[in-house]
PDB file of N, CA and C in Angstrom:
ATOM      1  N   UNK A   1      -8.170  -0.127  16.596  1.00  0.00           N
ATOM      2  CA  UNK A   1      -6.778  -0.104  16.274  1.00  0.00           C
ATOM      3  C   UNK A   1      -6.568   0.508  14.901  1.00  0.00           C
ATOM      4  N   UNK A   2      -7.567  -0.199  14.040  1.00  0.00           N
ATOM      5  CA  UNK A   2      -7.080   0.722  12.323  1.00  0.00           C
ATOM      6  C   UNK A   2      -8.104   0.042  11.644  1.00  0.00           C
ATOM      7  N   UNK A   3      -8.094   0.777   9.961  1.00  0.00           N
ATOM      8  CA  UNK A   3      -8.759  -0.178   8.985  1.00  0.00           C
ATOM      9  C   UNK A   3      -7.711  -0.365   7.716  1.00  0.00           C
ATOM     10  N   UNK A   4      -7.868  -1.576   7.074  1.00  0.00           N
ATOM     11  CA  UNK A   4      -7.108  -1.660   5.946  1.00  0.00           C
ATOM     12  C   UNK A   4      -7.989  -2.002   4.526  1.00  0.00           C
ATOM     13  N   UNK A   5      -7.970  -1.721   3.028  1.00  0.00           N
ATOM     14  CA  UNK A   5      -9.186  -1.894   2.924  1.00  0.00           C
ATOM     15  C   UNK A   5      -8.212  -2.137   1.110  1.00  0.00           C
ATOM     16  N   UNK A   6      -8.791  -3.039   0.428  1.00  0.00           N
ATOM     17  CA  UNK A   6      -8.475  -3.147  -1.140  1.00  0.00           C
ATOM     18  C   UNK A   6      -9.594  -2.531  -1.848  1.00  0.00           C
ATOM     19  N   UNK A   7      -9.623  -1.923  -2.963  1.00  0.00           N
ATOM     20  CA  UNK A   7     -10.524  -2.000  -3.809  1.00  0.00           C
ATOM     21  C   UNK A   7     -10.366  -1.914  -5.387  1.00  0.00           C
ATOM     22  N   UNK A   8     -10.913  -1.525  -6.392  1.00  0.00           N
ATOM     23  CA  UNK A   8     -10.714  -2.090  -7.500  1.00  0.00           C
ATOM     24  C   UNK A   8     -10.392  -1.028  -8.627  1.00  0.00           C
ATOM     25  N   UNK A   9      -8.851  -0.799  -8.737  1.00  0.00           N
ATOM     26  CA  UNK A   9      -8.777   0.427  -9.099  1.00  0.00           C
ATOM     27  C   UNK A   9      -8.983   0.421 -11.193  1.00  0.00           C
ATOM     28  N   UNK A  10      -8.266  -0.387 -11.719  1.00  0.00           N
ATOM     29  CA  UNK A  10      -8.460  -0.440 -12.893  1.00  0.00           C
ATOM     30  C   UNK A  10      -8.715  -2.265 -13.555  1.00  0.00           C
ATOM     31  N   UNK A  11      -9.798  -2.099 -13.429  1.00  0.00           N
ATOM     32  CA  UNK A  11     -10.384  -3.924 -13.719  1.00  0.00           C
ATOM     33  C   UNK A  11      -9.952  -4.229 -12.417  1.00  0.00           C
ATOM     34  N   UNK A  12      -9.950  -5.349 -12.508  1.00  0.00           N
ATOM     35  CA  UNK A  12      -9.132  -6.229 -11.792  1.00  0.00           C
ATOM     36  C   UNK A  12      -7.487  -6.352 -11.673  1.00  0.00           C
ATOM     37  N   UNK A  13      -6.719  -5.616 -12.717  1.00  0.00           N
ATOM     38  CA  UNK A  13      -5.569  -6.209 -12.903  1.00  0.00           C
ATOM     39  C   UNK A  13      -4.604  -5.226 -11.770  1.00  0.00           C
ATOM     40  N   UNK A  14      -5.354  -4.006 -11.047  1.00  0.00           N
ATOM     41  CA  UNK A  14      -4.653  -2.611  -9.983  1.00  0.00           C
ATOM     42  C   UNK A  14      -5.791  -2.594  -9.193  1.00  0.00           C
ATOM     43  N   UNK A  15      -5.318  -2.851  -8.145  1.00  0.00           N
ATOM     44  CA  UNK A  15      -6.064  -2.541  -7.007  1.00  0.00           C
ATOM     45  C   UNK A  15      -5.474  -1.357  -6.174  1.00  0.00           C
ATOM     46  N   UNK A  16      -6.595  -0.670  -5.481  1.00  0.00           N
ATOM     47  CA  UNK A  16      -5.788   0.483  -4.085  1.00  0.00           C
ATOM     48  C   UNK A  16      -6.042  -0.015  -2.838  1.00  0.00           C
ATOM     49  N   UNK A  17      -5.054   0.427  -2.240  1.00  0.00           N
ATOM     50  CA  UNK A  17      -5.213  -0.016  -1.072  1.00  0.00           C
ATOM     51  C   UNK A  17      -4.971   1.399  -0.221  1.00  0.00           C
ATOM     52  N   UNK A  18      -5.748   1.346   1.033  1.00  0.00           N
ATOM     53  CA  UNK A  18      -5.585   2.805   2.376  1.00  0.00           C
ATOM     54  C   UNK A  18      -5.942   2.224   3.841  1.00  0.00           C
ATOM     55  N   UNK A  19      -5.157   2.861   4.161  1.00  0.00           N
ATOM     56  CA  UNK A  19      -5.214   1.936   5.883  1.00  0.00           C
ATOM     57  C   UNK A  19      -4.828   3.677   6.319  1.00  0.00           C
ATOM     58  N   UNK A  20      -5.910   3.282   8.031  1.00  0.00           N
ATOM     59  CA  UNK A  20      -5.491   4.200   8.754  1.00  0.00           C
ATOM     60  C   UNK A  20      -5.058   3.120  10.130  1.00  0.00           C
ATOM     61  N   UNK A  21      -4.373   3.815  10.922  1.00  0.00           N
ATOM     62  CA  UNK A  21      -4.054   3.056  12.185  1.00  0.00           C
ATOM     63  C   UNK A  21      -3.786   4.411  13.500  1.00  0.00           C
ATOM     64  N   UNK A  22      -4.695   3.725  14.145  1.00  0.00           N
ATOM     65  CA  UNK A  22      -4.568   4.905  15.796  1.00  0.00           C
ATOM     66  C   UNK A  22      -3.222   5.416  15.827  1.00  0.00           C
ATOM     67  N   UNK A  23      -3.087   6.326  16.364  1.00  0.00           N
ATOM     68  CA  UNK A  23      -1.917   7.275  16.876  1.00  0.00           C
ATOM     69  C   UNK A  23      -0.803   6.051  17.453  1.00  0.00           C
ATOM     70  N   UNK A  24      -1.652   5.529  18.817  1.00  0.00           N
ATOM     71  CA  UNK A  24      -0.738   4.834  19.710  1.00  0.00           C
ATOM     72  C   UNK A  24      -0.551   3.504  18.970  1.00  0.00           C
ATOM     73  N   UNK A  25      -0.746   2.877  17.964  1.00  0.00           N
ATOM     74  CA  UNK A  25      -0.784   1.528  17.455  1.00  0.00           C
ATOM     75  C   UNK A  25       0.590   1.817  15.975  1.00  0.00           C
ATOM     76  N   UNK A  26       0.995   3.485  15.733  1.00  0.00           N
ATOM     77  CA  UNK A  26       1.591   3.746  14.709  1.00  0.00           C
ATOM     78  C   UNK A  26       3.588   3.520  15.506  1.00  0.00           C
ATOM     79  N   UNK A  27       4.185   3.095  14.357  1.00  0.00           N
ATOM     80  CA  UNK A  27       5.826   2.505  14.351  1.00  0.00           C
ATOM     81  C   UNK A  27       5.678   1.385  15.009  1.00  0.00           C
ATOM     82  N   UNK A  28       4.894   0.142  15.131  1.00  0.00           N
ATOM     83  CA  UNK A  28       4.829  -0.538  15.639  1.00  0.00           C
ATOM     84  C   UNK A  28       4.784  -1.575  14.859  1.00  0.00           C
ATOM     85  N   UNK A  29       5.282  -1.948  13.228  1.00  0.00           N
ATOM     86  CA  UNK A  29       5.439  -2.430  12.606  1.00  0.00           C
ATOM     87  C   UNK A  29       3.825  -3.178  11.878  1.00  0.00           C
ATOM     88  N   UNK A  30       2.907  -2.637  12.842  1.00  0.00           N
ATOM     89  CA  UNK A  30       1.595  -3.035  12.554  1.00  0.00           C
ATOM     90  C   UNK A  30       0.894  -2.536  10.855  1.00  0.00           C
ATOM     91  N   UNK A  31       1.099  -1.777  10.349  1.00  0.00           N
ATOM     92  CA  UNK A  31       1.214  -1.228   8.976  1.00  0.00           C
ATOM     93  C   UNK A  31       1.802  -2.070   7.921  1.00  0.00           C
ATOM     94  N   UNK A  32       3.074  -2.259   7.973  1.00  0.00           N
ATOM     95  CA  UNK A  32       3.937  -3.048   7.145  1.00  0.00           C
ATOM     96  C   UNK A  32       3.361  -4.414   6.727  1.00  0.00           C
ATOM     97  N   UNK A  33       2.595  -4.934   8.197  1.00  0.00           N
ATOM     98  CA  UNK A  33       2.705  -6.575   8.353  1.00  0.00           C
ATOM     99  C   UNK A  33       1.109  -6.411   7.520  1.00  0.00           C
ATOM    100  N   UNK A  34       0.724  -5.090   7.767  1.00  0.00           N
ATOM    101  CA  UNK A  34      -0.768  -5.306   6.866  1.00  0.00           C
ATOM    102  C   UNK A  34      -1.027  -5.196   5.562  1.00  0.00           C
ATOM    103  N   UNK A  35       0.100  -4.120   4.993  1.00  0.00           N
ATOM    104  CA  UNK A  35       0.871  -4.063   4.079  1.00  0.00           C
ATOM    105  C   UNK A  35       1.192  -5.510   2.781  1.00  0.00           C
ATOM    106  N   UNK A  36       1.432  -6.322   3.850  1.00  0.00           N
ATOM    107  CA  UNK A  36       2.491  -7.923   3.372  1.00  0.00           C
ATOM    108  C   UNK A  36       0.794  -8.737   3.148  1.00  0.00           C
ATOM    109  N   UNK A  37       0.191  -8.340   3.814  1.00  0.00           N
ATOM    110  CA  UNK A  37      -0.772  -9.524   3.741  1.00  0.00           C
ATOM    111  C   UNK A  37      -2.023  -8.760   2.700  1.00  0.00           C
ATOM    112  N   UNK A  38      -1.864  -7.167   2.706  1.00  0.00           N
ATOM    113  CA  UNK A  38      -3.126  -6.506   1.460  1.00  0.00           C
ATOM    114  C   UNK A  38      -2.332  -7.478   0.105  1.00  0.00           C
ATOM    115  N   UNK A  39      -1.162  -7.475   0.124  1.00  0.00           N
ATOM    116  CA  UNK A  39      -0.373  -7.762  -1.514  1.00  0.00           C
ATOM    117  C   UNK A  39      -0.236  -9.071  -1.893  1.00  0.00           C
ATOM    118  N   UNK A  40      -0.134 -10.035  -0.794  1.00  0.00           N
ATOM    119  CA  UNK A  40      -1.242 -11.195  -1.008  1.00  0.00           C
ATOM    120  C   UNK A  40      -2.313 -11.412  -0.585  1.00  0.00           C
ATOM    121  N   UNK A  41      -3.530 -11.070  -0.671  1.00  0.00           N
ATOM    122  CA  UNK A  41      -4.566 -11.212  -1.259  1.00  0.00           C
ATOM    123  C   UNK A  41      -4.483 -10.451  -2.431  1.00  0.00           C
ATOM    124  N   UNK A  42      -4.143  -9.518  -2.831  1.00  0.00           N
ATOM    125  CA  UNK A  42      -4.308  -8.886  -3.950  1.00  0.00           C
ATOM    126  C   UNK A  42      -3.319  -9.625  -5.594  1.00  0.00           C
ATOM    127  N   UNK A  43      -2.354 -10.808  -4.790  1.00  0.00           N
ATOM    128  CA  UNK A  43      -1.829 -11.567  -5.775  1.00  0.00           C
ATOM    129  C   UNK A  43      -2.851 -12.921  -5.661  1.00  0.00           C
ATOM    130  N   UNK A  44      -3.113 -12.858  -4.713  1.00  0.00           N
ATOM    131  CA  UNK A  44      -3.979 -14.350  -4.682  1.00  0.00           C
ATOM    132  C   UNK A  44      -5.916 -13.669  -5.847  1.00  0.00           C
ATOM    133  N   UNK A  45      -5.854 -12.823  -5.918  1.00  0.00           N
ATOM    134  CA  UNK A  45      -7.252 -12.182  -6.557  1.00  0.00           C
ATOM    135  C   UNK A  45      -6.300 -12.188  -7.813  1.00  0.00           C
ATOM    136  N   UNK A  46      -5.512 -12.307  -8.135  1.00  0.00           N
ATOM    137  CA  UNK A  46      -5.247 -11.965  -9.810  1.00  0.00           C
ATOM    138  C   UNK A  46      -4.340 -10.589  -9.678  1.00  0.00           C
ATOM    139  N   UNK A  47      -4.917  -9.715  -9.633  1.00  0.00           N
ATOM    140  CA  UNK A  47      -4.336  -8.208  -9.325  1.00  0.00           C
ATOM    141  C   UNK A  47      -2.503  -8.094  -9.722  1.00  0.00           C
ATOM    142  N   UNK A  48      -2.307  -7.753 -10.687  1.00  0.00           N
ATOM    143  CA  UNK A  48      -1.056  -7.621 -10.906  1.00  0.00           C
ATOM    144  C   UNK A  48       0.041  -6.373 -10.369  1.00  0.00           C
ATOM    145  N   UNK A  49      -0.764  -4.968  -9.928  1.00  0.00           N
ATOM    146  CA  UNK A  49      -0.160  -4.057  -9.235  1.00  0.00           C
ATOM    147  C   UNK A  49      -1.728  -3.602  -7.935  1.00  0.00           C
ATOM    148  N   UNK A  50      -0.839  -3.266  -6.972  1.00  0.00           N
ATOM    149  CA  UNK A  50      -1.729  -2.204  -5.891  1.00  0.00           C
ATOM    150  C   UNK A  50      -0.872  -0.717  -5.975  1.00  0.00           C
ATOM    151  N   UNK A  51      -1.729   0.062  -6.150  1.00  0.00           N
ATOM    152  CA  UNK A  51      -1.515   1.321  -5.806  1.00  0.00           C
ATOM    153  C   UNK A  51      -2.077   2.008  -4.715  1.00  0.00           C
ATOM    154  N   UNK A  52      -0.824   2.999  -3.761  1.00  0.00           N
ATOM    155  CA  UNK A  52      -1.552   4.290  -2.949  1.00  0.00           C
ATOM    156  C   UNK A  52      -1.273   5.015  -2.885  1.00  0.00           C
ATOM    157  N   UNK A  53      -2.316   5.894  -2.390  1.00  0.00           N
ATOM    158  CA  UNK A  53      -1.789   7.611  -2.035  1.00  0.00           C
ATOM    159  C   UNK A  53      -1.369   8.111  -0.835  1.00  0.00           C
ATOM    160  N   UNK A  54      -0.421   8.963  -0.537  1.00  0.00           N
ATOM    161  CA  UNK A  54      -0.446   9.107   0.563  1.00  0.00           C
ATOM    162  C   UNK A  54       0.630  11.158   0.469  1.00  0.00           C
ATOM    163  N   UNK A  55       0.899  11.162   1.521  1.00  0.00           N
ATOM    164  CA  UNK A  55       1.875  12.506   1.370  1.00  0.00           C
ATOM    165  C   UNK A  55       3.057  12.522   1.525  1.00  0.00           C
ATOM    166  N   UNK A  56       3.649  13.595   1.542  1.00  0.00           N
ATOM    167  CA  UNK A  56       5.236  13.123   2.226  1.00  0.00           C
ATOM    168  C   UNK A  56       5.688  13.532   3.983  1.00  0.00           C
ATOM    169  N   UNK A  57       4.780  13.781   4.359  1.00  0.00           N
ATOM    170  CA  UNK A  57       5.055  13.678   5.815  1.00  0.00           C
ATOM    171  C   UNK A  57       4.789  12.550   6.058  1.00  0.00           C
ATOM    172  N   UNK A  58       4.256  11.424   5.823  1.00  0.00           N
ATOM    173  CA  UNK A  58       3.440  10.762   6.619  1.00  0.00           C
ATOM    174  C   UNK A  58       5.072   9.302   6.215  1.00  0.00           C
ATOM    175  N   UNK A  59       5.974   9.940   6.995  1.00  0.00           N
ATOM    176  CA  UNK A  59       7.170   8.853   7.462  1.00  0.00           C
ATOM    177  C   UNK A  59       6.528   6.798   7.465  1.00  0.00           C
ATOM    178  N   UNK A  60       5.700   7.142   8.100  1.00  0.00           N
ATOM    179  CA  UNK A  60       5.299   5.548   8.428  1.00  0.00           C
ATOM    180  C   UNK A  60       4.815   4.983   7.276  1.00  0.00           C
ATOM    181  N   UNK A  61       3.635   5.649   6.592  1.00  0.00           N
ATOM    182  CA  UNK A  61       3.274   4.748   5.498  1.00  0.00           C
ATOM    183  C   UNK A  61       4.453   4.933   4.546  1.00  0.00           C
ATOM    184  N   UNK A  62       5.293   5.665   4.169  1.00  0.00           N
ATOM    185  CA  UNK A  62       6.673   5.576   3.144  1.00  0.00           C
ATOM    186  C   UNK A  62       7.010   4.987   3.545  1.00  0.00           C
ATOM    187  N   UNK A  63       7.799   4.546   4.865  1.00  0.00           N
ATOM    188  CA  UNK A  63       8.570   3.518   5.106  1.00  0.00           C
ATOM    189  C   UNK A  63       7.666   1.995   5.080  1.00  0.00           C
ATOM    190  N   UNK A  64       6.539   1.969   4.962  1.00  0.00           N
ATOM    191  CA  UNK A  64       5.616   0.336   4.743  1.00  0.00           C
ATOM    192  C   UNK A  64       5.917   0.240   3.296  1.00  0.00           C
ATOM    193  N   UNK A  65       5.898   1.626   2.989  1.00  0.00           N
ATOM    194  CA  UNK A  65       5.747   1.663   1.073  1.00  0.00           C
ATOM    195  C   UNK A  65       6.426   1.026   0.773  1.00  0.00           C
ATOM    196  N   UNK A  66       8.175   1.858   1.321  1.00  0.00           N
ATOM    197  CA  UNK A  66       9.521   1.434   0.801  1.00  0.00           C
ATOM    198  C   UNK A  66      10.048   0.460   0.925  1.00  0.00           C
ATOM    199  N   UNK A  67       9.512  -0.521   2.510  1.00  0.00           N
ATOM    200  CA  UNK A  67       9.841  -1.742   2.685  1.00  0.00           C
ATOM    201  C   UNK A  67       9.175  -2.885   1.458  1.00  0.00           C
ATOM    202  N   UNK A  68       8.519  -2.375   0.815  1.00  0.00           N
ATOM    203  CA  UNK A  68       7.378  -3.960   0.362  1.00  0.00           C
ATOM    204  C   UNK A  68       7.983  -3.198  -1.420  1.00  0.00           C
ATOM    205  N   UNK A  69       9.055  -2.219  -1.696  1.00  0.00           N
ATOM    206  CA  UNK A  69       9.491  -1.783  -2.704  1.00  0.00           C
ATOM    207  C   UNK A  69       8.802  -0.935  -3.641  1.00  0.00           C
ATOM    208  N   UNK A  70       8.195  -0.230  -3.094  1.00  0.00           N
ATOM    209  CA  UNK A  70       7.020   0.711  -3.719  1.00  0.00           C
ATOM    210  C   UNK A  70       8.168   1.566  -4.495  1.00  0.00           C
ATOM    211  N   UNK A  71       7.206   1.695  -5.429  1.00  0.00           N
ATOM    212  CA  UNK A  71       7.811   2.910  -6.768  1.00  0.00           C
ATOM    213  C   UNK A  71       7.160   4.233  -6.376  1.00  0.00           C
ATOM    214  N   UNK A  72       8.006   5.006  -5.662  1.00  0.00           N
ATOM    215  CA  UNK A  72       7.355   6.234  -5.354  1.00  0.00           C
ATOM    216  C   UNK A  72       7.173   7.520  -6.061  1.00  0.00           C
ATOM    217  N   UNK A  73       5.754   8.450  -6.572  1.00  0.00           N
ATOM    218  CA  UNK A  73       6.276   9.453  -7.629  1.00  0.00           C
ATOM    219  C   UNK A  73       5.457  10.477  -6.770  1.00  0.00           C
ATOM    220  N   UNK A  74       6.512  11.572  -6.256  1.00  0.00           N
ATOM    221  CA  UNK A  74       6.073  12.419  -5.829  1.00  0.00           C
ATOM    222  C   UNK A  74       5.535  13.916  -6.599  1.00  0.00           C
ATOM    223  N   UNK A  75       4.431  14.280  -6.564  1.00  0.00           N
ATOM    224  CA  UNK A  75       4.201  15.686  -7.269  1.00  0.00           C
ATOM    225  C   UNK A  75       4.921  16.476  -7.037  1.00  0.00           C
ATOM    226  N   UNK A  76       4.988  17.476  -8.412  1.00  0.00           N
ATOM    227  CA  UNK A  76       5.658  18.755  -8.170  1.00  0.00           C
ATOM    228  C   UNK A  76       5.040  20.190  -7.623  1.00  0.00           C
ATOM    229  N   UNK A  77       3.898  20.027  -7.245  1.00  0.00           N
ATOM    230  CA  UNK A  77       3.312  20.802  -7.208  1.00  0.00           C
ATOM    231  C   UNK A  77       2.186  20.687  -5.447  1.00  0.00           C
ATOM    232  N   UNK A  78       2.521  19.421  -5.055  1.00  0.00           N
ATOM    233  CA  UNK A  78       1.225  19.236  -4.021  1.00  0.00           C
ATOM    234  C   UNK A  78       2.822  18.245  -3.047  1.00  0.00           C
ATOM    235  N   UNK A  79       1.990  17.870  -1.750  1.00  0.00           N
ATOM    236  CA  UNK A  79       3.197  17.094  -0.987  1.00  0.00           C
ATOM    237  C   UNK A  79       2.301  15.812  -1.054  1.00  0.00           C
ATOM    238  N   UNK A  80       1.657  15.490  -2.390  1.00  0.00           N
ATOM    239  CA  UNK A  80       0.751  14.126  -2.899  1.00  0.00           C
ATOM    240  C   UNK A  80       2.539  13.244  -2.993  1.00  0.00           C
ATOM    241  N   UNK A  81       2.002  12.187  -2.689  1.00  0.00           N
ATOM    242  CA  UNK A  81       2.927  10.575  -3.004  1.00  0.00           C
ATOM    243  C   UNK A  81       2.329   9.527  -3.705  1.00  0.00           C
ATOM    244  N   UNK A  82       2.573   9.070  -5.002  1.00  0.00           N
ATOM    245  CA  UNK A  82       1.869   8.160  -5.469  1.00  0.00           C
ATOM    246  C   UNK A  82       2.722   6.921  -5.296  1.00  0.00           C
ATOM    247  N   UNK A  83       2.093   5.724  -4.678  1.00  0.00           N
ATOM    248  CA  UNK A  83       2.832   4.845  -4.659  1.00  0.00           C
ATOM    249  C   UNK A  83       2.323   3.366  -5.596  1.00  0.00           C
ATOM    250  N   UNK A  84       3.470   2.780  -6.321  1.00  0.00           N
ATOM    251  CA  UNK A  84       2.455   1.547  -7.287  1.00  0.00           C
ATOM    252  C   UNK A  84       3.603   0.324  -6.443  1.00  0.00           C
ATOM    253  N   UNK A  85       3.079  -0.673  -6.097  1.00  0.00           N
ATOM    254  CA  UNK A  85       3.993  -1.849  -5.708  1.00  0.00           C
ATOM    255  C   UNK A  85       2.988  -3.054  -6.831  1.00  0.00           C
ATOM    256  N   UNK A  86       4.253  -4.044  -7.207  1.00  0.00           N
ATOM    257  CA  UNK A  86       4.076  -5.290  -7.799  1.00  0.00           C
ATOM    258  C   UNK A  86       3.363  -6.237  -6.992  1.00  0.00           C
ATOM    259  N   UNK A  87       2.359  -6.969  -7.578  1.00  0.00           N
ATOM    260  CA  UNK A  87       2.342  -8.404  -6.822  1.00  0.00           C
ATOM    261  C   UNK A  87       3.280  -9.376  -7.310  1.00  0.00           C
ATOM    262  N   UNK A  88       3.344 -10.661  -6.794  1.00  0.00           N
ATOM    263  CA  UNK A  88       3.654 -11.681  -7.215  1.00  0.00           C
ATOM    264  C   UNK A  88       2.965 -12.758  -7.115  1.00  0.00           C
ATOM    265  N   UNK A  89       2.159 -13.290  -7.967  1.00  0.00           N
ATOM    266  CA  UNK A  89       1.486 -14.502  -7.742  1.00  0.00           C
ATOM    267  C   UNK A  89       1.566 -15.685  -7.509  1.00  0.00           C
ATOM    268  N   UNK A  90       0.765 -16.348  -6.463  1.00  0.00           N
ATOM    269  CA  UNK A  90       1.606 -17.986  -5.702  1.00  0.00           C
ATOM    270  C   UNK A  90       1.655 -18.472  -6.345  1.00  0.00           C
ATOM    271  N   UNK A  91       2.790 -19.814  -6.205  1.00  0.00           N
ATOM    272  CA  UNK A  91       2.398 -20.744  -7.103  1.00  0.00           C
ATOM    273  C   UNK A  91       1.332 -21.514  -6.433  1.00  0.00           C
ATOM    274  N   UNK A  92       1.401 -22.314  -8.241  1.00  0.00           N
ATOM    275  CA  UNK A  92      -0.140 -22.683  -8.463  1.00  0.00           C
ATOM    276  C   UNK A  92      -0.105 -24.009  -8.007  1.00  0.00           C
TER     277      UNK A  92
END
């Protein structure tokens, strides 16, 4: 069906995150919901932002981006998308 995957972008405090998902498994809200659950664990690890990359065709992951409030900065020069979203950490 897909992979979703964190890793450790600057210390601990930014993590990245990249998911792929099959053709037939994509608009199926399956992204988003993986989306919701990379950004807690990544608030439950400490991690104060996740960042990803992605392009600007790729409709589905912008719209997971835009739903979970991603800060999007697109290049001027490439159809690169940088995306940074906040965690929020549980309470304790």
């Amino acid at each position: 069906m897909g992979s979703a995957r964190l890793a450790v972008r600057d210390g601990r405090a930014v993590l990245e995150t990249g998911m792929w998902l099959a053709r037939s498994r994509r608009g199926c809200g399956i992204g988003t919901a993986a989306l919701r659950m990379l950004l807690g664990e990544a608030a439950a690890a400490g991690a104060r932002a996740v960042v990803a990359d992605t392009t600007s065709d790729n409709a589905a992951a912008l719209a997971a981006l835009r739903h979970h409030g991603a800060a999007l900065v697109e290049s001027r020069h490439t159809a690169d998308v940088h995306a940074e979203l906040r965690t929020t950490r549980p309470p304790a």
